[in-house]
Protein backbone atom coordinates (compact mmCIF):
# COMPACT_ATOMS: atom_id res chain seq x y z
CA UNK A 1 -11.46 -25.26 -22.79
CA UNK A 2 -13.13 -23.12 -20.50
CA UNK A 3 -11.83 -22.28 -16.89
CA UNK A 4 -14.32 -22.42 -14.12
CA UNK A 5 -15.01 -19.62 -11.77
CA UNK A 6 -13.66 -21.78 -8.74
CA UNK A 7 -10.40 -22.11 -10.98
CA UNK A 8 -10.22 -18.43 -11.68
CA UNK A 9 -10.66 -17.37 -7.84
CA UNK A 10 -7.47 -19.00 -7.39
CA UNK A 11 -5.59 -17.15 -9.90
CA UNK A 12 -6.76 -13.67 -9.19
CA UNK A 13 -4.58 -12.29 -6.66
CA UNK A 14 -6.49 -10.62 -3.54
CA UNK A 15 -6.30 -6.86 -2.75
CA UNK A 16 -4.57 -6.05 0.07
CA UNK A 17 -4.99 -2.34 1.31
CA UNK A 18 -1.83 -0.34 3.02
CA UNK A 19 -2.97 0.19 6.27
CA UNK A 20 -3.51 4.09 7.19
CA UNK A 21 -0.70 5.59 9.20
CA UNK A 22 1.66 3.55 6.75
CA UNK A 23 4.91 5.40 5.58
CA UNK A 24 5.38 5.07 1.85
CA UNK A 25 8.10 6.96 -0.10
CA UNK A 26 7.03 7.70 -3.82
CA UNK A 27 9.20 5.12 -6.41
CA UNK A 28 9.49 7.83 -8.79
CA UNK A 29 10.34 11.37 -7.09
CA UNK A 30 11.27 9.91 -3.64
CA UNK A 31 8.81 12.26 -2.08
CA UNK A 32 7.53 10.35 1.19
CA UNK A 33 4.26 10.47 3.00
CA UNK A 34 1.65 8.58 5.06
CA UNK A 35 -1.14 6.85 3.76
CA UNK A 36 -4.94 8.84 4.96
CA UNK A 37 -6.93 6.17 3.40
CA UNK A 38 -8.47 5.15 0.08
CA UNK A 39 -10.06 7.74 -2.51
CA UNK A 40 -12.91 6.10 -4.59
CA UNK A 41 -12.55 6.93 -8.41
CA UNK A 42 -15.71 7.13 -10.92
CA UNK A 43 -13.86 7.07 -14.07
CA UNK A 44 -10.45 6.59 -15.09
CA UNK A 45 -7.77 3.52 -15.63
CA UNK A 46 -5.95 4.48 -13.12
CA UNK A 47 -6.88 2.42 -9.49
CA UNK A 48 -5.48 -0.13 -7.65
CA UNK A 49 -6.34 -3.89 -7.74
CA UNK A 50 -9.49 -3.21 -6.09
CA UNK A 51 -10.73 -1.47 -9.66
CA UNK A 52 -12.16 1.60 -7.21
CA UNK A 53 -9.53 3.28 -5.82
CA UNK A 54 -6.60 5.12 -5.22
CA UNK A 55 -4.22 6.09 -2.18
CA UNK A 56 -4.79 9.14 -0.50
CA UNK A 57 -1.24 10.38 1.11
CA UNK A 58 -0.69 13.04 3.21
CA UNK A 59 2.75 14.93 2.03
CA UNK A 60 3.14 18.07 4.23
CA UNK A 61 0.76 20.17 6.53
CA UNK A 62 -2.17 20.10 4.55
CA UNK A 63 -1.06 18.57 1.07
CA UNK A 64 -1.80 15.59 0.17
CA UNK A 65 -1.80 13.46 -3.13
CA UNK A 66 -3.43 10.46 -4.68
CA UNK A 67 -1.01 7.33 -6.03
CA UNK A 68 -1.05 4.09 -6.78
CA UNK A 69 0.12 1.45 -4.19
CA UNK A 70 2.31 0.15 -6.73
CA UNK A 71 3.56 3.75 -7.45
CA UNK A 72 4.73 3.36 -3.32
CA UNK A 73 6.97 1.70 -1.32
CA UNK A 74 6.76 0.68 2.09
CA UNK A 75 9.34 2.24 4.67
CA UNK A 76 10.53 0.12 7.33
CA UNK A 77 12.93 0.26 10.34
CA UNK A 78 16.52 -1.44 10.47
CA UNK A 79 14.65 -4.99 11.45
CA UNK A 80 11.88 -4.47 8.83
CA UNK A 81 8.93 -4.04 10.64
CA UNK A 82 6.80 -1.60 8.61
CA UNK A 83 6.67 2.06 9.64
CA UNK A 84 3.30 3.78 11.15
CA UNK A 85 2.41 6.65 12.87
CA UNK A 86 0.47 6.56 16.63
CA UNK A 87 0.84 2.75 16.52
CA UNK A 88 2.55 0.82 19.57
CA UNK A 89 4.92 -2.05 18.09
CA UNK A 90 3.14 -5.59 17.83
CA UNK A 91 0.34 -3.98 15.56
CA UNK A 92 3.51 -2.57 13.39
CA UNK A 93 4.63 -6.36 13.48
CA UNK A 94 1.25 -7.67 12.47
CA UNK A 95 0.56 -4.72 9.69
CA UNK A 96 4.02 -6.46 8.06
CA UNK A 97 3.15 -9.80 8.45
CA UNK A 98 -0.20 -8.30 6.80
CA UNK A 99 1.64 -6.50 3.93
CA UNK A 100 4.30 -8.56 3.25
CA UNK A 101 1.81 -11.68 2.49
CA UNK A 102 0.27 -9.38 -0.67
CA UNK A 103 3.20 -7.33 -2.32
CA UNK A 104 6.95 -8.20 -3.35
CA UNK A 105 10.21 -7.86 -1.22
CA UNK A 106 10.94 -4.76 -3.57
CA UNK A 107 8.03 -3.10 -2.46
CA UNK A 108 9.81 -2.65 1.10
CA UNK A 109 12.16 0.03 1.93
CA UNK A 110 14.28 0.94 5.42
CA UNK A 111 13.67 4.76 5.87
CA UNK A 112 16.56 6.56 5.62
């Protein structure tokens, strides 16, 4: 039995980018940043569900580091709205809704 291509557009799960300005926190070293856009990759098996790209995150002055978004978590405030940088509140509010629709409830994080 073969599965049609309408059948298999409902099974693939849809890319959802972090929004830039987002504050992630690294699940392995803790180390916490803001994401600076997407960096396209030519070669390797490392990229996100888009197949083309990693993370860019900005990590101090001028350092900055490319991760997986399932390498991140999200850092949110006390109500868990999702934390940004130069954004006014309802777009925080929307960027959750946003996020929240494409990755788990372990993916989200209240900033220390």
């Amino acid at each position: 039995m073969t599965i049609s291509k309408a059948e298999q557009l409902h099974t693939v799960k849809r890319w959802v980018r972090i929004l830039d300005g987002t504050k992630v926190r690294f699940r392995e070293d803790r180390r916490e940043g803001i994401i600076n856009g997407l960096t396209k990759l030519d070669m390797g098996p490392c990229r996100n569900s888009d197949s083309r790209a990693q993370c860019r995150i900005n990590i101090g002055d001028s350092d900055w580091t490319l991760a997986l978004e399932d390498d991140l978590l999200v850092l949110t405030d006390v109500d868990g709205v999702v934390l940004m940088v130069k954004q006014q509140g309802e777009y925080c509010r929307v960027a959750t809704q946003h996020l929240q629709a494409a990755f788990a409830a372990d993916q989200f994080v209240k900033a220390a």
